[in-house]
Protein backbone atom coordinates (compact mmCIF):
# COMPACT_ATOMS: atom_id res chain seq x y z
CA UNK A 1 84.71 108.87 110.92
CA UNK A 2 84.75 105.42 108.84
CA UNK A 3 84.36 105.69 105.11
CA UNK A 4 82.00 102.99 105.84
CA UNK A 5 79.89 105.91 107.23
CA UNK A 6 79.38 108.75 104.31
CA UNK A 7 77.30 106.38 101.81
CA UNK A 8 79.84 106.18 98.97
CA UNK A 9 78.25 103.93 96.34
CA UNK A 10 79.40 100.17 96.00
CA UNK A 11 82.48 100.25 93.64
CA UNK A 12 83.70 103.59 94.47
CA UNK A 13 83.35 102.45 98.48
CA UNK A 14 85.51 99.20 97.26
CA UNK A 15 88.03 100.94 95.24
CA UNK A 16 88.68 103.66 98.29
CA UNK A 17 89.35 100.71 100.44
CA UNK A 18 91.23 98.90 98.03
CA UNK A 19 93.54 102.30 98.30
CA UNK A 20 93.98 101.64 102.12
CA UNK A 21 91.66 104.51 103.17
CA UNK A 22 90.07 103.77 106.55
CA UNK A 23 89.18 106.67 108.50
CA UNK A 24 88.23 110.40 106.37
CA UNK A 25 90.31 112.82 107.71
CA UNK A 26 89.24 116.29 109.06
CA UNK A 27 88.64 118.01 105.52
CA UNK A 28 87.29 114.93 104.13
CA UNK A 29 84.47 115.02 106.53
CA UNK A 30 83.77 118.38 106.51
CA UNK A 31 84.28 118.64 102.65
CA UNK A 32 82.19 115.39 101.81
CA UNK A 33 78.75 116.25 102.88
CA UNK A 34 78.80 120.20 102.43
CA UNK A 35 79.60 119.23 98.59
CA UNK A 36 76.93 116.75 98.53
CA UNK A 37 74.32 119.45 99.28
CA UNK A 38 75.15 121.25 95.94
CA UNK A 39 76.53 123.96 97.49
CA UNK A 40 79.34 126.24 96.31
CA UNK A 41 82.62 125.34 98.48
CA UNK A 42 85.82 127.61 99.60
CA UNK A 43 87.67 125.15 101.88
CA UNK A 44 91.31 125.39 103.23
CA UNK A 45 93.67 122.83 104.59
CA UNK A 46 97.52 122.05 104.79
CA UNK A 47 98.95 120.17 102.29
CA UNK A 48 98.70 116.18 102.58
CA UNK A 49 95.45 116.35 104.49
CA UNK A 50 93.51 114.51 101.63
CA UNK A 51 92.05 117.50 99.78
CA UNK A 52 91.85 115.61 97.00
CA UNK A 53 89.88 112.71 98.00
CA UNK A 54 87.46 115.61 99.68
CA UNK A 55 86.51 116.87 96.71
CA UNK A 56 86.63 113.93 94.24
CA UNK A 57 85.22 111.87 95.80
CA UNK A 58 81.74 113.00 96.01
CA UNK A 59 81.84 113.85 92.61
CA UNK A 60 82.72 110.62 91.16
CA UNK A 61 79.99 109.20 93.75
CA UNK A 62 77.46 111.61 91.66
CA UNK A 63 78.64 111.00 88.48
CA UNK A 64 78.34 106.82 89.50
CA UNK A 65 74.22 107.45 89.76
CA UNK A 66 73.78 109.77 86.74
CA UNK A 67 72.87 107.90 83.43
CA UNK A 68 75.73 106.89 81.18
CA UNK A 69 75.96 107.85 77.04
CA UNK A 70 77.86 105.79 74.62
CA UNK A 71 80.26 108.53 74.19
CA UNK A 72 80.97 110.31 77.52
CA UNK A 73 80.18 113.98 77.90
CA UNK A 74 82.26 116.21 80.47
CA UNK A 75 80.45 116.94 82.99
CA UNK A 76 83.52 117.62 85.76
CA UNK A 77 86.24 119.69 85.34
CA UNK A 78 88.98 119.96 88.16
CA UNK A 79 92.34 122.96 87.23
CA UNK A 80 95.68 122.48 88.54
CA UNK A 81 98.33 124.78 88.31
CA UNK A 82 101.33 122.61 87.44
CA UNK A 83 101.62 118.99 85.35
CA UNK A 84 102.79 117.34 88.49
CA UNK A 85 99.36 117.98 90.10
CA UNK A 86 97.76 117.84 87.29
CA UNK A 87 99.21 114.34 87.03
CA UNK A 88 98.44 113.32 90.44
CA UNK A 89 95.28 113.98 90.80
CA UNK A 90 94.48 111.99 87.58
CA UNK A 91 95.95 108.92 89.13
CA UNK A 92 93.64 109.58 92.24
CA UNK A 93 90.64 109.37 90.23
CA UNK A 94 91.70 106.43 88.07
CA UNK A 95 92.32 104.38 91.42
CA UNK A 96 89.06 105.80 92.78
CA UNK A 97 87.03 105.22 89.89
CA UNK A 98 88.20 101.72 88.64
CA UNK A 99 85.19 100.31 89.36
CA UNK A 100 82.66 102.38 87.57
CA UNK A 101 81.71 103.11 83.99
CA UNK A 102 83.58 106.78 84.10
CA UNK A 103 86.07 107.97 82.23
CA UNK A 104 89.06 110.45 82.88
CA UNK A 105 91.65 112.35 81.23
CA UNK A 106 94.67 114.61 81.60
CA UNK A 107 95.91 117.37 79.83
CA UNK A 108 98.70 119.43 80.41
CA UNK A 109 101.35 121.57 78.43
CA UNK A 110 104.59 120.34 77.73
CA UNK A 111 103.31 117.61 76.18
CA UNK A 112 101.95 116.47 72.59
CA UNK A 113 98.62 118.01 71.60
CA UNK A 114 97.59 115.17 69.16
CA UNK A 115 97.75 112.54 72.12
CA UNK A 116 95.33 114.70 74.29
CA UNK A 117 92.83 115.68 71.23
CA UNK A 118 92.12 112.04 70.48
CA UNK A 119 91.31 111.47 74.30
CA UNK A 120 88.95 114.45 74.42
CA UNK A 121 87.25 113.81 70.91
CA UNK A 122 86.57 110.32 72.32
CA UNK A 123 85.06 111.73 75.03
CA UNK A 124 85.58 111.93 78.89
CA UNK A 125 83.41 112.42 82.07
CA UNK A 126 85.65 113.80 83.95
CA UNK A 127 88.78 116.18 82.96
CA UNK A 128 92.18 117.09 85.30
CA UNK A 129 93.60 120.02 82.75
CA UNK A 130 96.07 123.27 83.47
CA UNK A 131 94.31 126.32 82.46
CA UNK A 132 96.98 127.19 79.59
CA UNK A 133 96.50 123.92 77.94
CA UNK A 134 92.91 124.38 78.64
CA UNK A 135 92.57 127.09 76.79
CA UNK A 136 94.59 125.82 73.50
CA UNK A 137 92.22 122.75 72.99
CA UNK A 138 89.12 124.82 73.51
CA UNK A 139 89.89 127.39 70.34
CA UNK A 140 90.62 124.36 68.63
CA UNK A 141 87.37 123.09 69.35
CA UNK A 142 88.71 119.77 70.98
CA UNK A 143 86.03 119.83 73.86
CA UNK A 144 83.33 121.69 74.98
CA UNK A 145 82.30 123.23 78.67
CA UNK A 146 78.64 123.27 77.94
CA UNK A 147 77.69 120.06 79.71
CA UNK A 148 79.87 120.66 82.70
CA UNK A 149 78.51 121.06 86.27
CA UNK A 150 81.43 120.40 88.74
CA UNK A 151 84.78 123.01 88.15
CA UNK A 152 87.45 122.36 90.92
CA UNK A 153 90.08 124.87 91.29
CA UNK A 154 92.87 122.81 93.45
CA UNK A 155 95.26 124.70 95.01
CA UNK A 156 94.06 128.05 94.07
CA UNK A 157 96.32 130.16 95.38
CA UNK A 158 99.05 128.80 93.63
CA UNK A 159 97.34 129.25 90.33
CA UNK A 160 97.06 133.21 91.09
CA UNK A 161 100.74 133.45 92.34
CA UNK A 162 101.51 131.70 89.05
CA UNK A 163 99.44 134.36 87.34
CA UNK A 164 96.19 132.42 85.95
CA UNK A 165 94.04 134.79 86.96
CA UNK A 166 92.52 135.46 83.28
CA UNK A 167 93.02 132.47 82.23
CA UNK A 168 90.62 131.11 84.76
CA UNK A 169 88.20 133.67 84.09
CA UNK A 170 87.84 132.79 80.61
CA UNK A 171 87.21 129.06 81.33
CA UNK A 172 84.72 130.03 83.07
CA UNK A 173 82.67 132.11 80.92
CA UNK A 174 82.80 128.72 78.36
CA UNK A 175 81.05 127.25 81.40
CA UNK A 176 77.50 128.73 80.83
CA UNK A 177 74.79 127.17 82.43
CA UNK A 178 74.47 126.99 86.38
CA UNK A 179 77.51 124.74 88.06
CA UNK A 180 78.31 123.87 91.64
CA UNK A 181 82.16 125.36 91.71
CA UNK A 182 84.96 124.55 94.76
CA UNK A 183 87.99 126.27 95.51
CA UNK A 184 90.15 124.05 97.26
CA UNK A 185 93.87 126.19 98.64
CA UNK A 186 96.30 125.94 101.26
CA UNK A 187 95.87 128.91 102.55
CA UNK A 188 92.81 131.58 102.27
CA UNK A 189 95.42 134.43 100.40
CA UNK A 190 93.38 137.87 99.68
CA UNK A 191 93.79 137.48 96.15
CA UNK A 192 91.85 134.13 96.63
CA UNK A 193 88.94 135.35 98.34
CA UNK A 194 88.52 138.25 95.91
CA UNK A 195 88.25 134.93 93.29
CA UNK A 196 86.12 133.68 95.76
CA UNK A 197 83.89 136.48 95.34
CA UNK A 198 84.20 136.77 91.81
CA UNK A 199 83.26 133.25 91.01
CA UNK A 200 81.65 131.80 94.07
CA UNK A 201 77.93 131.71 94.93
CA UNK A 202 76.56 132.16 98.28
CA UNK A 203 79.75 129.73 99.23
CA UNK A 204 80.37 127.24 102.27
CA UNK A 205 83.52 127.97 103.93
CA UNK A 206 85.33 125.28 105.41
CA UNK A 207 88.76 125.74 106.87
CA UNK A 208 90.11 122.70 109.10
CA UNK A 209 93.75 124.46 110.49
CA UNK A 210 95.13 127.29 111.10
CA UNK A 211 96.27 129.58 107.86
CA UNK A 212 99.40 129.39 106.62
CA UNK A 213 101.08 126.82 109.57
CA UNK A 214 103.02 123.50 109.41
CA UNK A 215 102.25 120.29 110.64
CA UNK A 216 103.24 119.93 114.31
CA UNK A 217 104.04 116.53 113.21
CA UNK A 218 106.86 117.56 110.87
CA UNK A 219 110.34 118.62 112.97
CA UNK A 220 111.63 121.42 111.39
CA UNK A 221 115.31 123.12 112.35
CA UNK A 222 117.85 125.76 110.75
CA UNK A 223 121.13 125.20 110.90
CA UNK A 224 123.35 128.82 110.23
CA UNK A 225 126.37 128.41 107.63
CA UNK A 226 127.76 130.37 105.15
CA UNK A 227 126.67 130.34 101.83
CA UNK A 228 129.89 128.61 100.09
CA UNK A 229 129.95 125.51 102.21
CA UNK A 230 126.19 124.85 102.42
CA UNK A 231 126.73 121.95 99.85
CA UNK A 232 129.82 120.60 102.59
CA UNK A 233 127.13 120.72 105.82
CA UNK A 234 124.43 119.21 103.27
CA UNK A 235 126.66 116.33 101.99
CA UNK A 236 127.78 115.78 106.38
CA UNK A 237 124.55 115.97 107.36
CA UNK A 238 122.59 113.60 104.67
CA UNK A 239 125.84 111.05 105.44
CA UNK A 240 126.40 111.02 109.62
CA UNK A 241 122.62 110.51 109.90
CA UNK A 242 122.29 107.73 106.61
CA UNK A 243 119.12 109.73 105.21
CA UNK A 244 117.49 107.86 102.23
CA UNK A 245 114.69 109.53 100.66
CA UNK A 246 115.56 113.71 100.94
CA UNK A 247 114.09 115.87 98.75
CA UNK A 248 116.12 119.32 98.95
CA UNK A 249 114.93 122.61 96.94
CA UNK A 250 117.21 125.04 95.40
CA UNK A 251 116.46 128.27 94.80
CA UNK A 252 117.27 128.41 90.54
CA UNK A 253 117.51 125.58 88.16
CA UNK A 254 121.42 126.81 87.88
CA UNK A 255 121.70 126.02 91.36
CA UNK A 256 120.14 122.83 91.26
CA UNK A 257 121.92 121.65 88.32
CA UNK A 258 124.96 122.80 90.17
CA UNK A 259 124.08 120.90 93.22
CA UNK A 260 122.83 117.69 91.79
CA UNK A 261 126.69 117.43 90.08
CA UNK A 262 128.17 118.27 93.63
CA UNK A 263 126.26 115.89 95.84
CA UNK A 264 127.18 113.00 93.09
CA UNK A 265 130.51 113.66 93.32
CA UNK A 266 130.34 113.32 97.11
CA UNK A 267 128.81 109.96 96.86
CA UNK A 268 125.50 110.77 96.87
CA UNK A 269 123.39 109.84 93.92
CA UNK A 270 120.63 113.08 93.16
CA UNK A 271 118.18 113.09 90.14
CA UNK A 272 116.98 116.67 89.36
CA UNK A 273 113.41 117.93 88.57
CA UNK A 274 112.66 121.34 87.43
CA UNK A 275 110.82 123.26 84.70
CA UNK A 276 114.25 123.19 82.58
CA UNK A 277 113.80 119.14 82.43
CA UNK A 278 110.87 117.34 79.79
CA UNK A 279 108.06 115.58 81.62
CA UNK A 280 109.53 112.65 80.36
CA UNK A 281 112.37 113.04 82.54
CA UNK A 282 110.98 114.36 85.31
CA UNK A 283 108.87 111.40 85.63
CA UNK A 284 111.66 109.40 85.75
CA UNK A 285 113.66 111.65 88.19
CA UNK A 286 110.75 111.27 90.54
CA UNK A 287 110.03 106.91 89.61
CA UNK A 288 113.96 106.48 90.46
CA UNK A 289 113.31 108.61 93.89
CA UNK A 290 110.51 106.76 95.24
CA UNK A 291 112.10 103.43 94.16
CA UNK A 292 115.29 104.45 96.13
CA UNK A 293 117.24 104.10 93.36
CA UNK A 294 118.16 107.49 94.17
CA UNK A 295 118.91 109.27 97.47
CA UNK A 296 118.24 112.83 96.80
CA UNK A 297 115.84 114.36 94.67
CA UNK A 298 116.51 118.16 94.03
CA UNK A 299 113.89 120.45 92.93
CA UNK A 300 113.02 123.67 92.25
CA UNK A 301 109.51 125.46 93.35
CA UNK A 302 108.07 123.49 90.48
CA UNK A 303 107.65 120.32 92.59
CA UNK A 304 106.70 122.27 96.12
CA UNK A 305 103.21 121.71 95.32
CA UNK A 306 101.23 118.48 93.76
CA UNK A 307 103.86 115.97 94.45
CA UNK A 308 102.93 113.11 96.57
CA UNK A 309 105.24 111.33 97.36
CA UNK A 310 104.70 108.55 99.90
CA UNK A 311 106.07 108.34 103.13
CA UNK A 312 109.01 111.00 101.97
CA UNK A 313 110.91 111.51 105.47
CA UNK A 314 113.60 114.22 105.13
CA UNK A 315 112.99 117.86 103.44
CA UNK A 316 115.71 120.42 103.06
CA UNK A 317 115.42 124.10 101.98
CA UNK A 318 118.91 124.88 100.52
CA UNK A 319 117.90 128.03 99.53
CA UNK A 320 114.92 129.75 101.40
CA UNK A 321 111.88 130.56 99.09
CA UNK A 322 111.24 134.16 98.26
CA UNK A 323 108.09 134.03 98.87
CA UNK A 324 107.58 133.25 102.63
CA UNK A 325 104.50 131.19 101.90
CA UNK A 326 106.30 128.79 99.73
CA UNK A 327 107.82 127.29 102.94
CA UNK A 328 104.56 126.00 104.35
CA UNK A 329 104.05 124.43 100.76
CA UNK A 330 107.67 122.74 100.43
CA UNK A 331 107.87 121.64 104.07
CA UNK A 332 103.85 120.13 103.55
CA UNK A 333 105.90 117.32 101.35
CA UNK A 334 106.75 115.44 104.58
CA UNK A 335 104.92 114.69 107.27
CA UNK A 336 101.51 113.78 104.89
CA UNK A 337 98.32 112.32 106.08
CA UNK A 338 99.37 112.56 109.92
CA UNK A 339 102.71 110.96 109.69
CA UNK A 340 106.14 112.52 111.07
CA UNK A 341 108.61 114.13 108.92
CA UNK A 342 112.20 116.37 109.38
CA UNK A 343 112.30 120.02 107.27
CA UNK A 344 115.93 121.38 107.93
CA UNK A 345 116.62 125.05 106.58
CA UNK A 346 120.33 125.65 105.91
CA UNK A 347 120.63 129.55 106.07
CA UNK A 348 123.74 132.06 105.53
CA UNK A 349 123.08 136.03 106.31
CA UNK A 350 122.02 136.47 102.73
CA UNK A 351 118.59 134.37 103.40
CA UNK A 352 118.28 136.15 107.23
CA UNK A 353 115.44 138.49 105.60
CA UNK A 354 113.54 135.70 104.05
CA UNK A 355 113.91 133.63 107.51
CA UNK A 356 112.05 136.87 109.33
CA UNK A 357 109.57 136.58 106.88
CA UNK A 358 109.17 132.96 107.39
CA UNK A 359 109.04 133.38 110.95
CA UNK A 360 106.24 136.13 110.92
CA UNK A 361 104.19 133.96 108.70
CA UNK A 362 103.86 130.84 110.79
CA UNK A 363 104.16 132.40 113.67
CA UNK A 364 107.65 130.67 115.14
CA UNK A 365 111.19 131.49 116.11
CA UNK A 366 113.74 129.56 115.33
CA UNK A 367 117.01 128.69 116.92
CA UNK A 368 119.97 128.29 114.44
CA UNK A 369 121.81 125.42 115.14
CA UNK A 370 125.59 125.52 114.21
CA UNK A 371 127.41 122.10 113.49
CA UNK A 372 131.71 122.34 115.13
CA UNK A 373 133.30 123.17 112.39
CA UNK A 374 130.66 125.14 110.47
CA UNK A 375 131.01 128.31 112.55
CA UNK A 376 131.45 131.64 110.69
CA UNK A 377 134.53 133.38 111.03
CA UNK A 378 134.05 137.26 110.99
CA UNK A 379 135.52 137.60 107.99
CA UNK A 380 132.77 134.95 106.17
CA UNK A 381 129.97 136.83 107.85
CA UNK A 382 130.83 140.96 106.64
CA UNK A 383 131.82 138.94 103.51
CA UNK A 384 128.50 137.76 102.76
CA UNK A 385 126.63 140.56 104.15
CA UNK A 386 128.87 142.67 101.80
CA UNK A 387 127.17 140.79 99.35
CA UNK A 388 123.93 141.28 100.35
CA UNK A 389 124.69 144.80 100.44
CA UNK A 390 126.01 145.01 97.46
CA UNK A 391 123.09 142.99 95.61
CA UNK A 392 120.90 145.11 96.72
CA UNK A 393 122.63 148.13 95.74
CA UNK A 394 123.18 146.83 91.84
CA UNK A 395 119.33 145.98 92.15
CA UNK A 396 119.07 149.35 93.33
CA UNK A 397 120.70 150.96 90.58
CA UNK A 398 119.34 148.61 87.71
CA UNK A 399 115.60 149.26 88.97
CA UNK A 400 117.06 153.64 88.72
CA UNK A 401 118.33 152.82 85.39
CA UNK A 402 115.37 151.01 83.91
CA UNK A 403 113.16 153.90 85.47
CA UNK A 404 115.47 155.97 83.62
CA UNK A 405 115.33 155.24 80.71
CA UNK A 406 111.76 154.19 80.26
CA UNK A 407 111.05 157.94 80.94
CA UNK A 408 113.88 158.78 78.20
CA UNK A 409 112.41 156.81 76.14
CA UNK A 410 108.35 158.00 76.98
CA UNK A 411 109.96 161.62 76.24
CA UNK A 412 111.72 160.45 73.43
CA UNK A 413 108.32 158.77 72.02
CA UNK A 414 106.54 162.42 72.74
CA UNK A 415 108.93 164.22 71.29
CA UNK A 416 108.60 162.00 67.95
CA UNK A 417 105.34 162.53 68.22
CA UNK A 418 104.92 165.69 69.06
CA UNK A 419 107.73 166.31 65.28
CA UNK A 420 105.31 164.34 63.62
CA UNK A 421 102.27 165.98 64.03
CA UNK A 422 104.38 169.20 63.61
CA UNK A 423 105.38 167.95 60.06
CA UNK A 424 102.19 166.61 59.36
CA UNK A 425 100.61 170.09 60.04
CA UNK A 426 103.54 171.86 57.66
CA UNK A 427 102.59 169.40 55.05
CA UNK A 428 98.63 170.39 55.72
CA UNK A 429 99.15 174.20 54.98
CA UNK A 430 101.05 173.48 52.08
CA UNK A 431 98.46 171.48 50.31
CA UNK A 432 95.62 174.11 51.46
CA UNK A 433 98.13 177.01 49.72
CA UNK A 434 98.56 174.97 46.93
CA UNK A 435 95.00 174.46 46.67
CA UNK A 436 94.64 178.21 46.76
C-alpha cells in the first residue's frame, strides 16, 4: 500500500516522503487505521519493520488537525526503555513532524535535569521519556499528564524484563482522564499480556509475524571454537571477508572493554558502547560507526534494542545472550525494513545451553561450522566443560551459602527478638513489684 493511500495530512504526507518512505509496510498498514479508530492497540512485529512510523504517525496526523495554544500542552506521551530508543524515536518524529506547528521533546536519565525542565516548562505536544526519568520530573512538578490522550509503550517487553513494571503503573495513574493507549513489543511475552490486561481496554490485537522468529532475510550461522581464541576466529573472519560495518555484542562491559583493546591491536579499529560509557560518548561511538570511521562497534545488551542503524550488514554474537529472547532482538539490527543481513554466533561448550535455548525459541537447528585450524583438541573441549562444571558448582555452593546464612541470620534476628521481649518482660514485673 502507497502512503499516498492512508490520508496523512499535507505536511506530514511531505515530510514522510521527504524521508524516502514509499510503500507502508505490513504493521504500518495494519497499525495505521486500527489506531485511527480510537481504539486501544496490542500489536507485535520483528524489529526494523517500522513500528515506529505505525504508531506515530497517526498520532502526529491527529495532533496536525487539533487546535494549537501559544504554549503547547502534552497531549502524547510515547515510553522507551533505554536512551538509545528513547533517542531514536525523537528523531523520527522531528523528521516526521517538520512541517507542522508541533512540538517534541526527549527526556532520559543520564543526562542533565535542568536542560530537560526548561524544555518541558516551555511546553511540548508530544513527549519520548524513560519511565525513571519520567517519574523524577513529575514529583518535581516539571510537567503534567492531565491533558494527555495518546501513551505509547514501545517495546514493552523490554521495559518489563528491565523491571519497569511499577514504574509504568504509576505513570499511568497521573494519566486520569480517558486515553487511547498502544503497546507496541517484539514479541507477545506473558508478562506483557498480563500488562495488556491490566492497562488495555477492550484492545485490537495486531500481530504481523510469527512470535519470537528472525527475518528470513538475515543469514545467520555458528561457527564452534573454544572460548580463548574466539577473539583469533573473530579478528580472521572480519579480515578474509573485508567486513566494514559489524556490530558484535559481548556478554559484560569487562568483556567488551577487553575486546575493543584486542581487535585494535589486530588492526581493526572498534569504538565501544555500553551502560559503563556517558551518552556523550556513546553518541559518538555510534556517529564514528555509521560514518565508517570505525569498523566494529562492540556493545553490550544496552544497544540490542532501539538502535537503528542504517543499512548495518554484519552482526556477531561473541557471547550468546542469557536470555534466549535477546537473540531475536540483537540479530533484528541487520536485515531492517526488508533488506539482507549476516548474524554469525561464535560458540564454545560453555554457551551450548544457551544455543539449545536459542534453538527452541525460534524454532531452528543449527549446524556449527568449524574454520581448519579452529578445531578443538580434546583436551580444549573437557577443559572448558570443566569449567562449565565447575561454574556451576561454585554457583551452586554460593546460592547454599547465601541460603545459609540468610536463615542464620532470620534465626539469629528471632532469637534477638525473642531476648528482647524476654528482657522487656523482666523489666515489666519489676516495675509492677516496685509499684507494689
Amino acid at each position: 500500500m502507497s502512503v499516498d493511500a492512508i490520508g496523512l495530512s499535507e505536511g506530514l504526507l511531505k515530510a514522510v516522503k521527504l524521508c524516502g518512505y514509499k510503500q507502508l509496510t505490513p504493521i504500518q498498514q495494519q497499525a495505521i487505521p486500527v489506531i485511527r479508530t480510537g481504539s486501544d492497540v496490542l500489536a507485535s512485529a520483528q524489529t526494523g519493520t517500522g513500528k515506529t512510523a505505525a504508531f506515530t504517525l497517526p498520532i502526529l496526523d491527529k495532533l496536525a488537525h487539533q487546535a494549537t495554544t501559544e504554549t503547547p500542552i502534552l497531549k502524547a506521551l510515547i515510553l522507551t526503555p533505554t536512551r538509545e530508543l528513547a533517542i531514536q524515536v525523537g528523531e523520527n518524529i522531528k523528521e516526521y513532524s517538520q512541517f507542522l506547528p508541533i512540538k517534541h521533546g526527549v527526556i532520559f536519565g543520564g543526562a542533565g535535569m535542568a536542560g530537560q525542565e526548561k524544555v518541558l516548562k516551555a511546553g511540548v505536544d508530544i513527549l519520548v521519556a524513560t519511565p525513571g526519568r519520567l517519574l523524577e520530573h513529575l514529583q518535581l512538578r516539571n510537567l503534567s499528564l492531565s491533558q494527555v490522550k495518546y501513551m505509547v509503550l514501545d517495546e514493552a517487553d523490554r521495559m518489563l524484563d528491565m523491571g519497569f513494571l511499577t514504574d509504568i503503573e504509576r505513570i499511568s495513574e497521573h494519566i486520569k482522564h480517558k486515553h487511547q493507549t498502544l503497546m507496541f513489543s517484539a514479541t507477545f511475552s506473558n508478562k506483557v499480556k498480563t500488562l495488556a490486561n491490566q492497562i488495555l481496554h477492550t484492545p485490537k490485537t495486531i500481530e504481523v509475524a510469527k512470535q519470537n522468529t528472525t527475518s528470513g532475510k538475515v543469514k545467520q550461522a555458528v561457527y564452534g571454537v573454544s572460548e580463548a581464541r574466539k577473539r583469533e576466529l573473530l579478528s580472521e573472519i572480519i579480515g578474509v571477508n573485508n567486513w566494514h560495518q559489524v556490530m558484535v555484542f559481548a556478554g559484560t562491559r569487562e568483556s567488551a572493554n577487553q575486546l575493543a583493546k584486542e581487535l585494535k591491536l589486530d588492526g581493526i579499529k572498534a569504538a565501544l558502547c555500553h551502560g559503563e560509557k556517558s551518552q556523550g560518548a556513546r553518541n559518538k561511538a555510534l556517529e564514528q560507526f555509521v560514518a565508517g570511521e570505525v569498523r566494529v562497534l562492540v556493545a553490550t545488551d544496552v544497544a540490542a534494542r532501539g538502535l537503528d542503524i542504517p543499512n548495518l550488514p554484519y552482526v556477531v554474537n561473541f557471547h550468546l545472550p542469557f536470555l534466549a529472547e535477546d537473540y531475536v532482538h540483537r540479530v533484528g539490527r541487520t536485515g531492517r525494513a526488508g533488506k539482507s543481513g549476516t548474524a554469525i554466533s561464535l560458540v564454545s561448550p560453555k554457551d551450548e545451553k544457551f544455543l539449545g535455548n536459542i534453538e527452541q525459541l525460534i524454532g531452528r537447528k543449527f549446524e556449527k561450522i568449524v574454520l581448519p585450524g579452529y578445531e578443538m583438541t580434546e583436551s580444549e573441549y573437557d577443559a572448558s566443560k570443566r569449567h562449565v562444571t565447575e561454574a556451576a558448582k561454585k554457583n551452586r555452593y554460593q546460592t547454599t551459602r547465601d541460603k545459609n546464612r540468610r536463615v542464620a541470620d532470620k534465626r539469629s534476628a528471632g532469637a534477638k527478638n525473642v531476648k528482647h521481649k524476654s528482657k522487656g518482660k523482666a523489666s515489666a514485673v519489676k516495675k509492677v513489684k516496685k509499684r507494689r
